[in-house]
C-alpha atoms as a PDB file:
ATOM      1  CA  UNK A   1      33.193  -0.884  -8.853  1.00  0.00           C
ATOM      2  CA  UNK A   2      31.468  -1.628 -12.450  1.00  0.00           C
ATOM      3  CA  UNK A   3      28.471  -3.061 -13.007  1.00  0.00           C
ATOM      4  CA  UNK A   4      28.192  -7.008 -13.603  1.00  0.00           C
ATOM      5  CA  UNK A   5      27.062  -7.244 -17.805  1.00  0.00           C
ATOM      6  CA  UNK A   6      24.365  -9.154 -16.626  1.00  0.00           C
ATOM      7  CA  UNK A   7      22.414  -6.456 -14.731  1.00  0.00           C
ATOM      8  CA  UNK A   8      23.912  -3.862 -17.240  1.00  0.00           C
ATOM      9  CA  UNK A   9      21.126  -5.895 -19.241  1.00  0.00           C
ATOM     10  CA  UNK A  10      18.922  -6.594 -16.388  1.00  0.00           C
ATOM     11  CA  UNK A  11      18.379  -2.659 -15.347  1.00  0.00           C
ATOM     12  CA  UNK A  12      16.779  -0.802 -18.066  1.00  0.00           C
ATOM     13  CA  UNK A  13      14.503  -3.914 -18.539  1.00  0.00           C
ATOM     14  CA  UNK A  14      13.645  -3.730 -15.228  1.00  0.00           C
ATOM     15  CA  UNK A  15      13.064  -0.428 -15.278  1.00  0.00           C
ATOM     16  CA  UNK A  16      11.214  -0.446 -18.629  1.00  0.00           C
ATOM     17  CA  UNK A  17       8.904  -3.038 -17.120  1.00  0.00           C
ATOM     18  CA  UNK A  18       8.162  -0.890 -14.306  1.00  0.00           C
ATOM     19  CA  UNK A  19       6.852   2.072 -16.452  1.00  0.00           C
ATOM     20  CA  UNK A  20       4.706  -0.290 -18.660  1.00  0.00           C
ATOM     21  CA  UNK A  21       3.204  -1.654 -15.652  1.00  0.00           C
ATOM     22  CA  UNK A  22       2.744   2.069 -14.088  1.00  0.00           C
ATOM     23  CA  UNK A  23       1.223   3.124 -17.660  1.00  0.00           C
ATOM     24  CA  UNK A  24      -1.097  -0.245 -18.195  1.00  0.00           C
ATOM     25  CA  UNK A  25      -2.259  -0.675 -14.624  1.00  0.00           C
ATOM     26  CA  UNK A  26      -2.877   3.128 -14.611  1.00  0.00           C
ATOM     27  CA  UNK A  27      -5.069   3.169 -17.352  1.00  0.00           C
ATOM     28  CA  UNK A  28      -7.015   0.676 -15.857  1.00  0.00           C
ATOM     29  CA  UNK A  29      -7.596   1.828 -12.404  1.00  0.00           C
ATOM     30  CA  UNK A  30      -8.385   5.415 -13.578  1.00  0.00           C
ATOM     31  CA  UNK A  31     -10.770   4.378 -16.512  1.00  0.00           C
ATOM     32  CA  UNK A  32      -8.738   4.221 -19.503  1.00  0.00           C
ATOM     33  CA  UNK A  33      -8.856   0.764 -20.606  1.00  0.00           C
ATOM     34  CA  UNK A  34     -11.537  -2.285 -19.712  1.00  0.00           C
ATOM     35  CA  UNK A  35      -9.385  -5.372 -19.070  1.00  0.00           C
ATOM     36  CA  UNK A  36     -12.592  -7.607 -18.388  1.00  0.00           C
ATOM     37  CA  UNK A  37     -12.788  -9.822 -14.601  1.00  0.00           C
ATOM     38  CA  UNK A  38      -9.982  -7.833 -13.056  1.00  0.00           C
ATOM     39  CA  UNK A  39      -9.035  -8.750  -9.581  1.00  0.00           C
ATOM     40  CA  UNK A  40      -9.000  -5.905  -7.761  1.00  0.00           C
ATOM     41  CA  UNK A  41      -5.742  -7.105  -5.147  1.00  0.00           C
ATOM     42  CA  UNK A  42      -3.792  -8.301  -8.242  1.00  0.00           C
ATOM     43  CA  UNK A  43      -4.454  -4.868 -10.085  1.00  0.00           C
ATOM     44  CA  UNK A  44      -3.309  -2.540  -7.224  1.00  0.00           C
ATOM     45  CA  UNK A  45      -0.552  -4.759  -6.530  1.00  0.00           C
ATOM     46  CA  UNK A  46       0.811  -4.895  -9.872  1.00  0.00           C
ATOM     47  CA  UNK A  47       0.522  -0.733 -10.020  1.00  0.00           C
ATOM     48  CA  UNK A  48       2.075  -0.206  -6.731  1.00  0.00           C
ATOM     49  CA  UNK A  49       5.076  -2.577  -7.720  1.00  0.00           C
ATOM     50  CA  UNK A  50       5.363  -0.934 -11.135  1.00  0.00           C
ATOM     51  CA  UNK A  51       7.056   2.015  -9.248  1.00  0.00           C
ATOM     52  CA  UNK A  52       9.197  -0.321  -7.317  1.00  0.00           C
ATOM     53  CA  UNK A  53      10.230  -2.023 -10.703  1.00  0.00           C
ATOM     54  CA  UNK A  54      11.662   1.516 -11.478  1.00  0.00           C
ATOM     55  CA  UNK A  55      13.499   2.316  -8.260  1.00  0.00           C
ATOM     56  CA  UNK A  56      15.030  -1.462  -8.486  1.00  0.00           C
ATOM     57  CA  UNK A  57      15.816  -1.227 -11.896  1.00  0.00           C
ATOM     58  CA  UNK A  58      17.665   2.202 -11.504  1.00  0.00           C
ATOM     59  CA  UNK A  59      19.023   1.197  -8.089  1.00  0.00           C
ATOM     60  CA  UNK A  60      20.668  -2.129  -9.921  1.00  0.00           C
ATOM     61  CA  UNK A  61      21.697   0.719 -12.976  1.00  0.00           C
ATOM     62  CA  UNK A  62      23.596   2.726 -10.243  1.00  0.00           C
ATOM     63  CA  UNK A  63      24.918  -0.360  -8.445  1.00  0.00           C
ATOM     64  CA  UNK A  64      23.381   0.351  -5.224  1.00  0.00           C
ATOM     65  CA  UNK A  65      23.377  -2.492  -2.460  1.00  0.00           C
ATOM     66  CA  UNK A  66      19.448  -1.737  -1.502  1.00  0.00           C
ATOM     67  CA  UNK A  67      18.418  -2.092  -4.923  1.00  0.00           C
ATOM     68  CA  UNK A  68      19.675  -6.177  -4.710  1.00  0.00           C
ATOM     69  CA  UNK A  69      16.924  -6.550  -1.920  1.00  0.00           C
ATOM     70  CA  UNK A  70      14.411  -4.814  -3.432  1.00  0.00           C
ATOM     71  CA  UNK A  71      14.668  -7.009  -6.741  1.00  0.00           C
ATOM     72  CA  UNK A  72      14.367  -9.924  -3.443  1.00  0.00           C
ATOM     73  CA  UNK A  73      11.397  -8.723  -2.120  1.00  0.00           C
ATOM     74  CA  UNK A  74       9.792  -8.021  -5.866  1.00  0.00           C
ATOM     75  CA  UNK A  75      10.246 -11.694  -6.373  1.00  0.00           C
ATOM     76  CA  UNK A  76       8.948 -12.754  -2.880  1.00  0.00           C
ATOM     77  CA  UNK A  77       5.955 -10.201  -2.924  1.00  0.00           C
ATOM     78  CA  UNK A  78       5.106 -11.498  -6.465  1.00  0.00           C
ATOM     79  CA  UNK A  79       4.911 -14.832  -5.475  1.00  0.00           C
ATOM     80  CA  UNK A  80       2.812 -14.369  -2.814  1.00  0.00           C
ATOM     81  CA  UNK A  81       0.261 -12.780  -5.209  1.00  0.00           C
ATOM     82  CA  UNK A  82       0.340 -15.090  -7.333  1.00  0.00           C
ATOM     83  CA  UNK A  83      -0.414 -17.649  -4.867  1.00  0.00           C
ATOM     84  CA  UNK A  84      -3.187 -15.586  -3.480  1.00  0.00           C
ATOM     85  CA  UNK A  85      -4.280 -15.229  -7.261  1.00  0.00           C
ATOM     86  CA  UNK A  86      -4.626 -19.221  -7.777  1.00  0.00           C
ATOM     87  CA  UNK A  87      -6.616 -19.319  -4.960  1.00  0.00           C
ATOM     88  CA  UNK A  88      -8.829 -17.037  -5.884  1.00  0.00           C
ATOM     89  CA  UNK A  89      -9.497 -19.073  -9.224  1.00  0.00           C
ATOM     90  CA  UNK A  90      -9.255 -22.035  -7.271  1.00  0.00           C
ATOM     91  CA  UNK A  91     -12.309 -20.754  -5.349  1.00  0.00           C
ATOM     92  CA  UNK A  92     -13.955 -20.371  -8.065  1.00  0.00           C
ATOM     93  CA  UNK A  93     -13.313 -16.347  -8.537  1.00  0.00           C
ATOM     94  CA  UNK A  94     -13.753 -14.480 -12.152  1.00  0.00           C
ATOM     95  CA  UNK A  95     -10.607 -13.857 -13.619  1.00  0.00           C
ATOM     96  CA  UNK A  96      -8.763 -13.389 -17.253  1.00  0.00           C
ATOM     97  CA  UNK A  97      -6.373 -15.818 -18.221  1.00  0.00           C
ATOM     98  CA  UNK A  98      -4.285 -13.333 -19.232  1.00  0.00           C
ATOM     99  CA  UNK A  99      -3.775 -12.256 -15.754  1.00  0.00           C
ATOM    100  CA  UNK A 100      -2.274 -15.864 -14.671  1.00  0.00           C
ATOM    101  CA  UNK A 101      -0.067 -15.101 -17.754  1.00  0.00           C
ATOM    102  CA  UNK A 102       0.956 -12.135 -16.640  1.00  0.00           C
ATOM    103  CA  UNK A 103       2.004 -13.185 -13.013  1.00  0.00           C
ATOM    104  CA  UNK A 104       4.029 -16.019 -14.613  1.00  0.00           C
ATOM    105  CA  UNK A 105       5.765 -13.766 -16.573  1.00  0.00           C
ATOM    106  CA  UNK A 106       6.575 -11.098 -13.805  1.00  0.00           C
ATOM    107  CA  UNK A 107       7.091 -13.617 -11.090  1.00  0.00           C
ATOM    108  CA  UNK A 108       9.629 -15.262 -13.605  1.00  0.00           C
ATOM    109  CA  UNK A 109      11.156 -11.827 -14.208  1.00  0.00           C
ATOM    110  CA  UNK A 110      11.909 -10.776 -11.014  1.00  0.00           C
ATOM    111  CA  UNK A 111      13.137 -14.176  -9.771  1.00  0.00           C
ATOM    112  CA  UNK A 112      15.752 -13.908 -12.431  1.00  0.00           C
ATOM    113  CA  UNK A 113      16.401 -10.018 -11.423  1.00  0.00           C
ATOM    114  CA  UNK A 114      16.959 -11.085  -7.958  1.00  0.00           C
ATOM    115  CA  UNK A 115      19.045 -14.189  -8.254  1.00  0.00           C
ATOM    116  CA  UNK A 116      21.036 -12.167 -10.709  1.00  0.00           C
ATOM    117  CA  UNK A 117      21.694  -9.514  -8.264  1.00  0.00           C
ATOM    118  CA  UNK A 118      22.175 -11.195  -5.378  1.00  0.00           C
ATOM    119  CA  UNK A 119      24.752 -13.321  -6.831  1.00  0.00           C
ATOM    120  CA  UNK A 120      27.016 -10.501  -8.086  1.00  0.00           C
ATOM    121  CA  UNK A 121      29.774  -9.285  -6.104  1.00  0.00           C
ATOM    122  CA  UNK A 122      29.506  -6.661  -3.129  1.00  0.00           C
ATOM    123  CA  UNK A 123      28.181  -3.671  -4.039  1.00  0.00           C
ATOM    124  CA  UNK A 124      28.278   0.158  -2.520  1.00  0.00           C
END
């Protein structure tokens, strides 16, 4: 069964994301780069998920069924972090705008992944 155009699109972006995010949050957490008030949970979230960008976006690339879920729980787990992220600044908790940006932008991301994915035909 071929690949929906959509996710032919959607893969290597996913994917590409994922590797930035290993790369940027890794060069953070291992002293490479000063990113100013970094939340620590947001940070190791955002690294950990970075390799789970990768395995969704070449799971979606090989049309694998699993992959569909994981995009799902990227967009679910990302949301929750983000919540727990606005609460933190809520309480009053240092932070870099840039950060809420950044959530947005993921959160957006793999809510568009996922709904594209799960709303393609049946897979493998």
């Amino acid at each position: 069964m071929s690949r929906p155009l959509s996710l032919t699109i959607a893969a290597p972006i996913a994917t590409l994301f994922g590797l930035v995010t290993i790369f940027s949050g890794g060069r953070v957490l291992f002293g490479g780069a000063d990113m100013g008030a970094v939340v620590p949970f947001v940070l190791w979230f955002n690294f950990g998920a970075g390799f789970a960008y990768v395995a969704a976006g070449l799971g979606l690339w090989r049309g694998a069924g699993w992959a569909r879920w994981l995009a799902f729980a990227l967009a679910v787990s990302t949301g929750i972090v983000f919540a727990a992220l606005l609460a933190h600044v809520l309480e009053g908790g240092a932070y870099e705008p840039r950060t809420l940006a950044a959530m947005m932008l993921r959160l957006s991301l793999w809510s568009a992944i996922a709904t594209l994915a799960l709303r393609t035909a049946p897979w493998r």
